[in-house]
PDB file of N, CA and C in Angstrom:
ATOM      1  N   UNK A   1     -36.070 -16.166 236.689  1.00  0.00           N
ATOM      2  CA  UNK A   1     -37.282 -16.755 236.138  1.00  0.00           C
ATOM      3  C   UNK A   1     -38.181 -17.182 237.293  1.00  0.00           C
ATOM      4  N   UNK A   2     -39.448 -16.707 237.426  1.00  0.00           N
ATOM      5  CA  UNK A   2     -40.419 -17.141 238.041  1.00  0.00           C
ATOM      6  C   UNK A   2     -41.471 -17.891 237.568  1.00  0.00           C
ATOM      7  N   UNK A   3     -41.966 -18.845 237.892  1.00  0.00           N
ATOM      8  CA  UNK A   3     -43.092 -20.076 237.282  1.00  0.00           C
ATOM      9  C   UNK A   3     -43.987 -20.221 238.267  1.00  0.00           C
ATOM     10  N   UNK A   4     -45.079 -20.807 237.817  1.00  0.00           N
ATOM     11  CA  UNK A   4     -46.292 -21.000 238.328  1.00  0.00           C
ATOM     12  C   UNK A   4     -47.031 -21.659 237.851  1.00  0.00           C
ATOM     13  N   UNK A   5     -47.360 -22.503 238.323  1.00  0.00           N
ATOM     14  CA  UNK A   5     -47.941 -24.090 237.617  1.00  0.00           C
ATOM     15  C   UNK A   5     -48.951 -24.206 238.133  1.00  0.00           C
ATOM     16  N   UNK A   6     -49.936 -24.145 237.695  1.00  0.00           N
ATOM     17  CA  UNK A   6     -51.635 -24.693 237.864  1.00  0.00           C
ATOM     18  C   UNK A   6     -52.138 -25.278 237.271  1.00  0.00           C
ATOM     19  N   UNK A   7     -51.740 -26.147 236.837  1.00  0.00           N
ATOM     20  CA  UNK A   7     -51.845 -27.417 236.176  1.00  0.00           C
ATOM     21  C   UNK A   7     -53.137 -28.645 236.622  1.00  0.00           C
ATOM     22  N   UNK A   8     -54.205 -29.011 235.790  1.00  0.00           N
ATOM     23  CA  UNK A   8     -54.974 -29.466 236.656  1.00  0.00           C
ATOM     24  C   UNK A   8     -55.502 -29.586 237.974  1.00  0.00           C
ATOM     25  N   UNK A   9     -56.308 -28.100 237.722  1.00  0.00           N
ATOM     26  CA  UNK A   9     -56.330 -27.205 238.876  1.00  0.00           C
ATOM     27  C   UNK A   9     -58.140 -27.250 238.859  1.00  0.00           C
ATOM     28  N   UNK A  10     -58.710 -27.453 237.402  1.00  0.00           N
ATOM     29  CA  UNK A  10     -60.301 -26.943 237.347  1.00  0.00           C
ATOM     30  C   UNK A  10     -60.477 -25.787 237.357  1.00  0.00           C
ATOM     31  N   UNK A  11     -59.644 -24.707 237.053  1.00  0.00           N
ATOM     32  CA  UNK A  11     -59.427 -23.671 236.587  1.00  0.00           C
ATOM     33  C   UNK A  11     -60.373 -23.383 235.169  1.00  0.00           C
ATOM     34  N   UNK A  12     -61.449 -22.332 235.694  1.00  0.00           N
ATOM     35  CA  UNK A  12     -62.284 -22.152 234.228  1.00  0.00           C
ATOM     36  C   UNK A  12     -62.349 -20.638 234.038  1.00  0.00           C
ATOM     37  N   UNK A  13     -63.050 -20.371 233.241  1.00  0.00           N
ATOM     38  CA  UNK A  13     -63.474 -18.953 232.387  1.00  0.00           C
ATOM     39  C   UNK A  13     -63.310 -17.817 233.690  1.00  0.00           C
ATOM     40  N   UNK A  14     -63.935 -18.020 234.675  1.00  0.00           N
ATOM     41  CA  UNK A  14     -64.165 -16.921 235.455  1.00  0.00           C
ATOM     42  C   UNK A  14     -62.341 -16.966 236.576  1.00  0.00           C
ATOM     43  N   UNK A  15     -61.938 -18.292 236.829  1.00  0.00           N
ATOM     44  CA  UNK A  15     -60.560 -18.176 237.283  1.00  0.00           C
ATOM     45  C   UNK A  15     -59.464 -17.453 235.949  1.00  0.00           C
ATOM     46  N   UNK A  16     -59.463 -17.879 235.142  1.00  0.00           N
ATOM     47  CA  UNK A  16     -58.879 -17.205 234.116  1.00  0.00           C
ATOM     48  C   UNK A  16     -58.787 -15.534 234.050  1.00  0.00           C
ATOM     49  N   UNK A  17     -59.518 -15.202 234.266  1.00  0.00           N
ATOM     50  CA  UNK A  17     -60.331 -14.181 233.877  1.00  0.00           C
ATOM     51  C   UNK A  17     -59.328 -13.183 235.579  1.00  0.00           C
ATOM     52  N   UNK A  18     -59.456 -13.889 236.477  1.00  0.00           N
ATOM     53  CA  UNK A  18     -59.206 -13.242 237.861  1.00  0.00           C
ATOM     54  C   UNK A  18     -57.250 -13.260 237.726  1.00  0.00           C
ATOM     55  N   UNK A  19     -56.794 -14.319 236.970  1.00  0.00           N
ATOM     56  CA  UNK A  19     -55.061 -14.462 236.714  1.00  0.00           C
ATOM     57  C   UNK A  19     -55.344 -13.645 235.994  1.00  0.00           C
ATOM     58  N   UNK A  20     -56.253 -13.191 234.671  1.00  0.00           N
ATOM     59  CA  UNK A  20     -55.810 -12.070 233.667  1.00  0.00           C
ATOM     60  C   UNK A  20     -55.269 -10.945 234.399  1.00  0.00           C
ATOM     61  N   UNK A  21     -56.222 -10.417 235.291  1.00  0.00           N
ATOM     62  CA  UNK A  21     -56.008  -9.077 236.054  1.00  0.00           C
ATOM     63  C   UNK A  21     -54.807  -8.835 236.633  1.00  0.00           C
ATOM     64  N   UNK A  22     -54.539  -9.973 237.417  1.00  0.00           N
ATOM     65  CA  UNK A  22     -53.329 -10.188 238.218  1.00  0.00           C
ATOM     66  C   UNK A  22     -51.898 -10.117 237.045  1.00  0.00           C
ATOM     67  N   UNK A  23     -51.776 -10.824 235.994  1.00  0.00           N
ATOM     68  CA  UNK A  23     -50.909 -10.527 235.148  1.00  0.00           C
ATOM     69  C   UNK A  23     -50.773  -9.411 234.439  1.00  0.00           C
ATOM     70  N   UNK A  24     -51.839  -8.482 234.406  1.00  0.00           N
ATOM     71  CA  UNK A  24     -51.825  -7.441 233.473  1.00  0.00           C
ATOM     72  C   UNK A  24     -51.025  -6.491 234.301  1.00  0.00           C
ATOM     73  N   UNK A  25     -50.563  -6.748 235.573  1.00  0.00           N
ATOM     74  CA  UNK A  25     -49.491  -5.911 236.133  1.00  0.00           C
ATOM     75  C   UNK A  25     -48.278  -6.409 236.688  1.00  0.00           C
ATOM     76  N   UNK A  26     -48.301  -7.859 235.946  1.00  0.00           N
ATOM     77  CA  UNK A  26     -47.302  -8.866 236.741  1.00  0.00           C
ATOM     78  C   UNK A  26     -45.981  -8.017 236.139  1.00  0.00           C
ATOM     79  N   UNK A  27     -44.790  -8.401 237.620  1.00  0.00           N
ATOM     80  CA  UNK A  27     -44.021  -7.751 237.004  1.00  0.00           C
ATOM     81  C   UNK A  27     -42.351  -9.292 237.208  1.00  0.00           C
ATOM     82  N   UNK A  28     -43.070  -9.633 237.911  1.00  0.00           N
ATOM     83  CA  UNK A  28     -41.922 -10.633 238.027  1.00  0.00           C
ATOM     84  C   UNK A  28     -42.153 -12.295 237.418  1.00  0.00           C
ATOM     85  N   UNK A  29     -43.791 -12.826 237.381  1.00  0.00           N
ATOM     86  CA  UNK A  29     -43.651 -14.121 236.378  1.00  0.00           C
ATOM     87  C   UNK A  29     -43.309 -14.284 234.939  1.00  0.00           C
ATOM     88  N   UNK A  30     -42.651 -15.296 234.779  1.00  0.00           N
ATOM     89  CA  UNK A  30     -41.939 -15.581 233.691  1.00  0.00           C
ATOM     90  C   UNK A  30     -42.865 -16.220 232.600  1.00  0.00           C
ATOM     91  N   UNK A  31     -42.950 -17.453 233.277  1.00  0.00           N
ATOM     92  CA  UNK A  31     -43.475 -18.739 232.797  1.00  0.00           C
ATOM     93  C   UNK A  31     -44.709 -19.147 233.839  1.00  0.00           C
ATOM     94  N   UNK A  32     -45.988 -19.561 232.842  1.00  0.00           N
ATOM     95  CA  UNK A  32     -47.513 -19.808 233.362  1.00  0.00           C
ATOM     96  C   UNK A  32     -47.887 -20.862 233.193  1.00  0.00           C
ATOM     97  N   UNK A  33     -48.076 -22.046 233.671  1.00  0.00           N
ATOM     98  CA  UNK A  33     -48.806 -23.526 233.143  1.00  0.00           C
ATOM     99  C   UNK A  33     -50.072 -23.602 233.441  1.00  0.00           C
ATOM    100  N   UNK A  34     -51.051 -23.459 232.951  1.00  0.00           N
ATOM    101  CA  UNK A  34     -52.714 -23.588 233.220  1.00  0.00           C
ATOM    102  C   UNK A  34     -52.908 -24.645 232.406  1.00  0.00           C
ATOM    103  N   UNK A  35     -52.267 -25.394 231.706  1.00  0.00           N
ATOM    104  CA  UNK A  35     -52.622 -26.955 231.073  1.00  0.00           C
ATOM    105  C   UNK A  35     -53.966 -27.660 231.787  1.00  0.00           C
ATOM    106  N   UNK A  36     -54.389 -28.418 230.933  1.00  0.00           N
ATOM    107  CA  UNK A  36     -55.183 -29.303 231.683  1.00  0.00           C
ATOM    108  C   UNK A  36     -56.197 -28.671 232.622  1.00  0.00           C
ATOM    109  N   UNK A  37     -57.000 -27.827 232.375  1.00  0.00           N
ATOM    110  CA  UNK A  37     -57.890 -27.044 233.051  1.00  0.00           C
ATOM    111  C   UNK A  37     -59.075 -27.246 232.211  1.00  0.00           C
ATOM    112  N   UNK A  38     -59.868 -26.126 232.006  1.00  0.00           N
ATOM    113  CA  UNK A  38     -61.589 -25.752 232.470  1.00  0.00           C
ATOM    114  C   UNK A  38     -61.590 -24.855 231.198  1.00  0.00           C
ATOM    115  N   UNK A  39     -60.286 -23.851 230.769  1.00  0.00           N
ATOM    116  CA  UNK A  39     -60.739 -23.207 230.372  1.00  0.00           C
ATOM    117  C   UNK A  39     -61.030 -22.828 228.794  1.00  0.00           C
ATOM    118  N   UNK A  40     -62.058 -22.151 228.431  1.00  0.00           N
ATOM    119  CA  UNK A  40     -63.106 -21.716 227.645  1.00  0.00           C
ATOM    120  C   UNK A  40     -62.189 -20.501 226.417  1.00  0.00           C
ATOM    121  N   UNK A  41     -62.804 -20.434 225.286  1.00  0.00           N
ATOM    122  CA  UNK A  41     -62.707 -18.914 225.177  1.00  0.00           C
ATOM    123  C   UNK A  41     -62.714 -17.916 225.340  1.00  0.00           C
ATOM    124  N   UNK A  42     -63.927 -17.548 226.657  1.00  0.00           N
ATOM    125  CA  UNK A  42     -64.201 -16.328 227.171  1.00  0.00           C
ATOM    126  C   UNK A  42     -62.586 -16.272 228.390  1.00  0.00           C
ATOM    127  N   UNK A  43     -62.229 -17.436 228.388  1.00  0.00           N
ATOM    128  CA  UNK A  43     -60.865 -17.190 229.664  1.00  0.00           C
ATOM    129  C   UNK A  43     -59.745 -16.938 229.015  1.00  0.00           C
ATOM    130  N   UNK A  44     -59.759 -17.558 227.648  1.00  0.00           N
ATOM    131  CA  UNK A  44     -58.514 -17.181 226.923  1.00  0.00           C
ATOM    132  C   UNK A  44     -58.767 -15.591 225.875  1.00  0.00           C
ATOM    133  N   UNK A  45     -60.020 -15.524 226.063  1.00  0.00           N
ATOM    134  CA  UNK A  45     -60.234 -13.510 225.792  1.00  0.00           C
ATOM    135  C   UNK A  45     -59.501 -12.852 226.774  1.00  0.00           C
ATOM    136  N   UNK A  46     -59.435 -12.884 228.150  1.00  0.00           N
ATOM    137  CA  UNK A  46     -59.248 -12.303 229.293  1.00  0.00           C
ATOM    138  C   UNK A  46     -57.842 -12.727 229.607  1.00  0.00           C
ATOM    139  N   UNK A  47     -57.146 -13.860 229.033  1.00  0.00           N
ATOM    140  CA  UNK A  47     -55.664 -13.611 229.073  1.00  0.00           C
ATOM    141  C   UNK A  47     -55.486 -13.120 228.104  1.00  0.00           C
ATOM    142  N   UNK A  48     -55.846 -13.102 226.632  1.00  0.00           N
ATOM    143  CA  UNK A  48     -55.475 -12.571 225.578  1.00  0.00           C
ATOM    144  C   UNK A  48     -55.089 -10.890 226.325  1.00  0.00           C
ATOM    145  N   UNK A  49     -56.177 -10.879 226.178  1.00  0.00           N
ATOM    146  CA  UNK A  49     -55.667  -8.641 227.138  1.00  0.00           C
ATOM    147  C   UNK A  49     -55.007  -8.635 227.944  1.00  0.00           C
ATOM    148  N   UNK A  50     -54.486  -9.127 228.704  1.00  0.00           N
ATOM    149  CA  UNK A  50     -53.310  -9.350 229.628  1.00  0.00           C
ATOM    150  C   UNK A  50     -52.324  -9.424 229.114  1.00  0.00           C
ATOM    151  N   UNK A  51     -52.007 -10.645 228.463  1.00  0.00           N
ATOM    152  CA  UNK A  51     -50.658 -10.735 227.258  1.00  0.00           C
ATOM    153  C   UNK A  51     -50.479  -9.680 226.521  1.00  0.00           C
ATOM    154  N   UNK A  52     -51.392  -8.880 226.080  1.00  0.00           N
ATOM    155  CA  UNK A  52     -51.202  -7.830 225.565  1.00  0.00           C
ATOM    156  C   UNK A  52     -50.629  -6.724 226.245  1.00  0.00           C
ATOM    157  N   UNK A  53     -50.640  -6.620 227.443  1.00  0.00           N
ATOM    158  CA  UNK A  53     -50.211  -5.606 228.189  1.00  0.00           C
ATOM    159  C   UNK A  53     -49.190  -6.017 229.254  1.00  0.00           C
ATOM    160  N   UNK A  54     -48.983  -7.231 228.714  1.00  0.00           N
ATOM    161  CA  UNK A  54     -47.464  -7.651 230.322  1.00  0.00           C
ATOM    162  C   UNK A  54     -46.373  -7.942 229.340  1.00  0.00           C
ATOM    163  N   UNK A  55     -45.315  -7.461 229.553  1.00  0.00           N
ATOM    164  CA  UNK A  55     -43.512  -7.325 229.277  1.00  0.00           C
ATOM    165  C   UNK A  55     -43.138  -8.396 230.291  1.00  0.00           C
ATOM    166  N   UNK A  56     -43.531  -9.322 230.893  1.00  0.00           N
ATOM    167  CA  UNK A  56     -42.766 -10.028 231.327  1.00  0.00           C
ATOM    168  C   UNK A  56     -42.895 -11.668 231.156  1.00  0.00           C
ATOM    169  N   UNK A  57     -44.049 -11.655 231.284  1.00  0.00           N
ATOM    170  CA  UNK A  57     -44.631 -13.601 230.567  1.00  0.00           C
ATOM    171  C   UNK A  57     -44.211 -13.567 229.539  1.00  0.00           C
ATOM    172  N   UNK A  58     -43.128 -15.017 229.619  1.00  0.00           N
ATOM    173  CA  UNK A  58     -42.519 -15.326 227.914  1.00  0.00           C
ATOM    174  C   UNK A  58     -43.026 -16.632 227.949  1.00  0.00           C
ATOM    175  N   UNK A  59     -43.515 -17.350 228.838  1.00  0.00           N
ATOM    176  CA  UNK A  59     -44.149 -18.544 228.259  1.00  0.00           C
ATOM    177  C   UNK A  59     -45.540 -19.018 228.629  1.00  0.00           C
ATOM    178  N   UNK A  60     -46.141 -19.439 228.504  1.00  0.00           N
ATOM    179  CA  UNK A  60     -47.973 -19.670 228.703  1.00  0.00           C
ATOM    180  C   UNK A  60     -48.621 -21.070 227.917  1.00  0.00           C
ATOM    181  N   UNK A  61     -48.749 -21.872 228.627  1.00  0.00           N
ATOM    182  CA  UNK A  61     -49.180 -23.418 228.997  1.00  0.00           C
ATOM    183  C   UNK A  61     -50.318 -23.158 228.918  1.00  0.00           C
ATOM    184  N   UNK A  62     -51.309 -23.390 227.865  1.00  0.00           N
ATOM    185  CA  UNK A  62     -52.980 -23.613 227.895  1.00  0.00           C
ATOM    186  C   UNK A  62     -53.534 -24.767 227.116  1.00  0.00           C
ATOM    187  N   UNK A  63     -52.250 -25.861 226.975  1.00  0.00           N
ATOM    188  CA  UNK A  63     -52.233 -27.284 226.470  1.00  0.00           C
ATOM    189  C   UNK A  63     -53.719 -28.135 226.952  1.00  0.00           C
ATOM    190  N   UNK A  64     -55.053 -28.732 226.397  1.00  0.00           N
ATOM    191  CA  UNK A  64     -55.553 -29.521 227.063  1.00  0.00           C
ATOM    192  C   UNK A  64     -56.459 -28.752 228.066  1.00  0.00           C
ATOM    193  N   UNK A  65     -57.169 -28.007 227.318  1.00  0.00           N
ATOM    194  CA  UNK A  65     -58.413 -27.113 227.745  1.00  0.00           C
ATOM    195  C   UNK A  65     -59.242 -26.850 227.010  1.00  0.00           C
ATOM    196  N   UNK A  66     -60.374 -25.943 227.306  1.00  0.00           N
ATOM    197  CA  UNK A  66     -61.258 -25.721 225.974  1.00  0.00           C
ATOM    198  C   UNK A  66     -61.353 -24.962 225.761  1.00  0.00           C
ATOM    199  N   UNK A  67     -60.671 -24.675 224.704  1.00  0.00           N
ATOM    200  CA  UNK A  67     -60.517 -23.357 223.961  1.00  0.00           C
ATOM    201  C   UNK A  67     -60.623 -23.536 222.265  1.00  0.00           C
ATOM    202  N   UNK A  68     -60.840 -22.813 221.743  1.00  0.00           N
ATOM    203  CA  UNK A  68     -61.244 -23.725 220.576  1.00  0.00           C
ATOM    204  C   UNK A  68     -60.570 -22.870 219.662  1.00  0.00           C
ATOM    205  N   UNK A  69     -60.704 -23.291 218.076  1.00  0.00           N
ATOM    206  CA  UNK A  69     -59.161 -22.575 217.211  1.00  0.00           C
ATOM    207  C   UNK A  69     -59.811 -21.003 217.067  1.00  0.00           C
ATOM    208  N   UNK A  70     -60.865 -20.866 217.382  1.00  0.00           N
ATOM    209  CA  UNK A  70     -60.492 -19.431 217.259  1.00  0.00           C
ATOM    210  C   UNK A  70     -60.240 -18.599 218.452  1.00  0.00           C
ATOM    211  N   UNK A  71     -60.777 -19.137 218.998  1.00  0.00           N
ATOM    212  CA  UNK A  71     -59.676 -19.106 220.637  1.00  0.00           C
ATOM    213  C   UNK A  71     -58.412 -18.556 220.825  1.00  0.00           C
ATOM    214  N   UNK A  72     -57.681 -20.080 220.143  1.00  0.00           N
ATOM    215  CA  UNK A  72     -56.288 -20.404 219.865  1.00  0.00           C
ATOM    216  C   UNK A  72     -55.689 -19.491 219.357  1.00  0.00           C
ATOM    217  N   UNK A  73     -56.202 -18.964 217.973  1.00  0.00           N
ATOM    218  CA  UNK A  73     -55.931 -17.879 217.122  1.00  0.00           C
ATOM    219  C   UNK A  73     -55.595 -16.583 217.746  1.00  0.00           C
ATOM    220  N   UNK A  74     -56.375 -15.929 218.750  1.00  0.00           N
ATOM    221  CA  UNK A  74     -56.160 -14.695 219.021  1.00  0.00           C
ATOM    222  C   UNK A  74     -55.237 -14.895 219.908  1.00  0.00           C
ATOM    223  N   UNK A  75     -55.083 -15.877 220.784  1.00  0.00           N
ATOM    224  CA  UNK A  75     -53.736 -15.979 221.763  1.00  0.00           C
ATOM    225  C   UNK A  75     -52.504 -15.551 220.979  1.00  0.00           C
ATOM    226  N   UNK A  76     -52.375 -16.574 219.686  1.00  0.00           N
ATOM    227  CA  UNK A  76     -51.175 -16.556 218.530  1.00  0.00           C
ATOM    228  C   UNK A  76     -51.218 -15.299 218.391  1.00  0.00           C
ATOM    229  N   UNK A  77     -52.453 -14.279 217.983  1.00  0.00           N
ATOM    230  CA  UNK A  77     -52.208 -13.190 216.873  1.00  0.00           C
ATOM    231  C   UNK A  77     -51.382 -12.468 218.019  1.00  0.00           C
ATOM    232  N   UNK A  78     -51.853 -12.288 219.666  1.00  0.00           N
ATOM    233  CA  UNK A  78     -51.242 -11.788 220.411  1.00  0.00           C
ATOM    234  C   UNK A  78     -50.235 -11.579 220.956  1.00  0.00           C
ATOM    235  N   UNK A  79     -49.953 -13.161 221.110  1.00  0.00           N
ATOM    236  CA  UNK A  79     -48.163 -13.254 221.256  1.00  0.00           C
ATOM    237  C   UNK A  79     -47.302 -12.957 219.960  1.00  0.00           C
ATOM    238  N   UNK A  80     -48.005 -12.956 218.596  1.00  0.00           N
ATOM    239  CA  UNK A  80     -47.104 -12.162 217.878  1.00  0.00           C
ATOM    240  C   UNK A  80     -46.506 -10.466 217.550  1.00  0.00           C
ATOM    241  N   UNK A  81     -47.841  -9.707 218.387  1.00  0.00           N
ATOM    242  CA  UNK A  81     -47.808  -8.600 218.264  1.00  0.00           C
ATOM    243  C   UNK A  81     -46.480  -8.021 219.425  1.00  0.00           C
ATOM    244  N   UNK A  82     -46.516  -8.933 220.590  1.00  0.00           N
ATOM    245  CA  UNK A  82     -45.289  -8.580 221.503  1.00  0.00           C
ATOM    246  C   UNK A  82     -43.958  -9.003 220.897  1.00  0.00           C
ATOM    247  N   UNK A  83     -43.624  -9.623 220.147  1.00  0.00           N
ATOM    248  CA  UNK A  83     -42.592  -9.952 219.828  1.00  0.00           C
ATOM    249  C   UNK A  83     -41.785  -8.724 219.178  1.00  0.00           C
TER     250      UNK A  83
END
């Protein structure tokens, strides 16, 4: 298991957006904490497509940001489609 905690970091839409890329070929993180950040919907669009395409993140921390329920929603619909 590999982790990575960025945790009240000020991490927003456009940092989001730069981890999406990086995860969409991750092959060894496990577990992601971005809690307590910056970020937006447009950042949780740009992990949403990532999650969609990485086999290896089983857990993802976006507790205490702004993202809003429909936001929220497509993260859910996403992590259900990998299951």
């Amino acid at each position: 298991m590999i982790v990575l905690i960025l945790k009240n970091n000020g991490i927003r839409d456009q940092g989001a957006k730069a981890l999406a890329e990086v995860l969409q070929n991750n092959k060894t993180l496990t577990s992601l904490d971005l809690s307590a950040n910056q970020i937006g919907d447009r950042g949780a669009k740009h992990l949403t497509d990532a999650i969609e395409k990485n086999n290896t993140l089983t857990t993802l921390n976006l507790t205490q940001n702004e993202i809003t329920l429909a936001g929220q929603q497509r993260l859910t619909d996403a992590s259900r489609i990998k299951k």
